[in-house]
Protein backbone atom coordinates (compact mmCIF):
# COMPACT_ATOMS: atom_id res chain seq x y z
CA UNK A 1 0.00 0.00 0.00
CA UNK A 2 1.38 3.35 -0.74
CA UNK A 3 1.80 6.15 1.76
CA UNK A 4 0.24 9.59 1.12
CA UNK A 5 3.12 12.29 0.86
CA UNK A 6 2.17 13.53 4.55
CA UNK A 7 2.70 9.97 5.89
CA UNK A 8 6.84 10.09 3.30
CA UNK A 9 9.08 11.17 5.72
CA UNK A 10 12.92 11.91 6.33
CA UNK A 11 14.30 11.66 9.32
CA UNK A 12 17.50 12.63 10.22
CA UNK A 13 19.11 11.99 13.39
CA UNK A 14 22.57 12.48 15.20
CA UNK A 15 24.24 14.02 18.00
CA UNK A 16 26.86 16.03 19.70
CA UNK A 17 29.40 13.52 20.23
CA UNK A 18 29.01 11.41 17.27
CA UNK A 19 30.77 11.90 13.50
CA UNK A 20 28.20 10.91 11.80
CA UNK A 21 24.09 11.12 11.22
CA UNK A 22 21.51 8.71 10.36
CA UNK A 23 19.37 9.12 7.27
CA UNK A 24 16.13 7.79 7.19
CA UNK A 25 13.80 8.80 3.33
CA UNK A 26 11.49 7.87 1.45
CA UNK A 27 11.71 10.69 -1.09
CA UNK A 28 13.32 9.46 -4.18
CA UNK A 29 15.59 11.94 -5.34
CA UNK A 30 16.88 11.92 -2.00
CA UNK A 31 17.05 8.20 -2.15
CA UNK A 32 19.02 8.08 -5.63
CA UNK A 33 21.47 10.45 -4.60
CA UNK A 34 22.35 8.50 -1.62
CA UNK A 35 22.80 5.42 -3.40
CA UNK A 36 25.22 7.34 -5.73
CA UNK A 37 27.27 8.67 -2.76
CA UNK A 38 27.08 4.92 -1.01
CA UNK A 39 28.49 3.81 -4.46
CA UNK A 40 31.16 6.59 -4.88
CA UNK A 41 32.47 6.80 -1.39
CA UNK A 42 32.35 3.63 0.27
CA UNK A 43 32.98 4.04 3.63
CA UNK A 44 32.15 7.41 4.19
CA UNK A 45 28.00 6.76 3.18
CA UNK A 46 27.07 3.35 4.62
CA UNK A 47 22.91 2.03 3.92
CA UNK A 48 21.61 -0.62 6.52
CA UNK A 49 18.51 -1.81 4.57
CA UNK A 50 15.63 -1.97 6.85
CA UNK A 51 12.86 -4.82 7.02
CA UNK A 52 10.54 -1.82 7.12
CA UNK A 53 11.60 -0.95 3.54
CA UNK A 54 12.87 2.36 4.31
CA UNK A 55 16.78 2.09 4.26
CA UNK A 56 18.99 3.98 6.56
CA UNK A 57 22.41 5.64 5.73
CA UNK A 58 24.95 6.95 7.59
CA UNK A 59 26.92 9.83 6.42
CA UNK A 60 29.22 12.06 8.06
CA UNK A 61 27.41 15.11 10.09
CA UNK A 62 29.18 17.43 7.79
CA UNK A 63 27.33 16.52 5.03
CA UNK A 64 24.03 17.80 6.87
CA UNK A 65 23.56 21.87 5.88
CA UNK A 66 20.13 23.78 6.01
CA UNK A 67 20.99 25.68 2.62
CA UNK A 68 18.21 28.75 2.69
CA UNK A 69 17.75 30.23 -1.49
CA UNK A 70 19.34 33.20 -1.65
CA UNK A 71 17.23 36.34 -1.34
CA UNK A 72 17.86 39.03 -4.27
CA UNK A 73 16.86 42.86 -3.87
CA UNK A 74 14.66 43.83 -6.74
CA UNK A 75 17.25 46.26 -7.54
CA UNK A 76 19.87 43.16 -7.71
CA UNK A 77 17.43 40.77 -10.13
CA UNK A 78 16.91 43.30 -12.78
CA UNK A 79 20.52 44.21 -12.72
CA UNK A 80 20.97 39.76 -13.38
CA UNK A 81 18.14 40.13 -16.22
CA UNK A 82 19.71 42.88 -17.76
CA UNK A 83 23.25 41.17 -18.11
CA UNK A 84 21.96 38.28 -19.17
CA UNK A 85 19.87 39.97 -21.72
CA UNK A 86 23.57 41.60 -22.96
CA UNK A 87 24.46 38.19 -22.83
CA UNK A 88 21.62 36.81 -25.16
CA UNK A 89 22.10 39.44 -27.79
CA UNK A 90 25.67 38.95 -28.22
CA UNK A 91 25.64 34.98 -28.65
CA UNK A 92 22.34 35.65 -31.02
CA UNK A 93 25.05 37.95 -33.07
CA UNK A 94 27.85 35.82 -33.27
C-alpha cells in the first residue's frame, strides 16, 4: 500500500558527540542520490537496509547543511536580467 506524501518522511538523526548522522527517506531523489554517494564513497555513506523498507544511511554530520535560497533585492534581479539579456544578444550575433 502506498503512503500519502504527509505519511513520506525523512528523518535525520545524530548528535553532539558522534561523526556521523543517520538518514532515514522515502523521497526518491533523495534516495538516488544516496545510493550514488554509497556507491562513490564507500565508507564514508554506509545504507543498513531496513525490514521496514525504508533504508537507513549513515553519512558524516558534515554533510548535513540547512541551505536557505538566496534572497535578491529587486534592484539586484533586474541588474541579473539585464546582463543576461547583454548576454543573449551577443551569442544571437555571433
Amino acid at each position: 500500500m502506498s503512503k500519502s506524501r504527509e505519511e513520506q518522511e525523512t528523518i535525520i538523526l545524530y548528535n553532539e558527540a558522534d561523526k556521523t548522522a543517520s538518514v532515514s527517506t522515502e523521497n526518491a531523489a533523495l534516495i538516488r542520490k544516496l545510493e550514488k554517494l554509497c556507491e562513490q564513497r564507500q565508507g564514508e555513506c554506509i545504507k543498513h537496509e531496513r525490514q521496514n523498507g525504508v533504508d537507513e544511511y549513515i553519512v558524516p554530520k558534515k554533510w548535513i547543511k540547512v541551505n536557505p535560497p538566496r534572497q535578491m533585492s529587486a534592484e539586484a534581479k533586474a541588474k541579473a536580467a539585464e546582463q543576461l539579456n547583454k548576454l543573449r544578444n551577443r551569442l544571437q550575433h555571433e
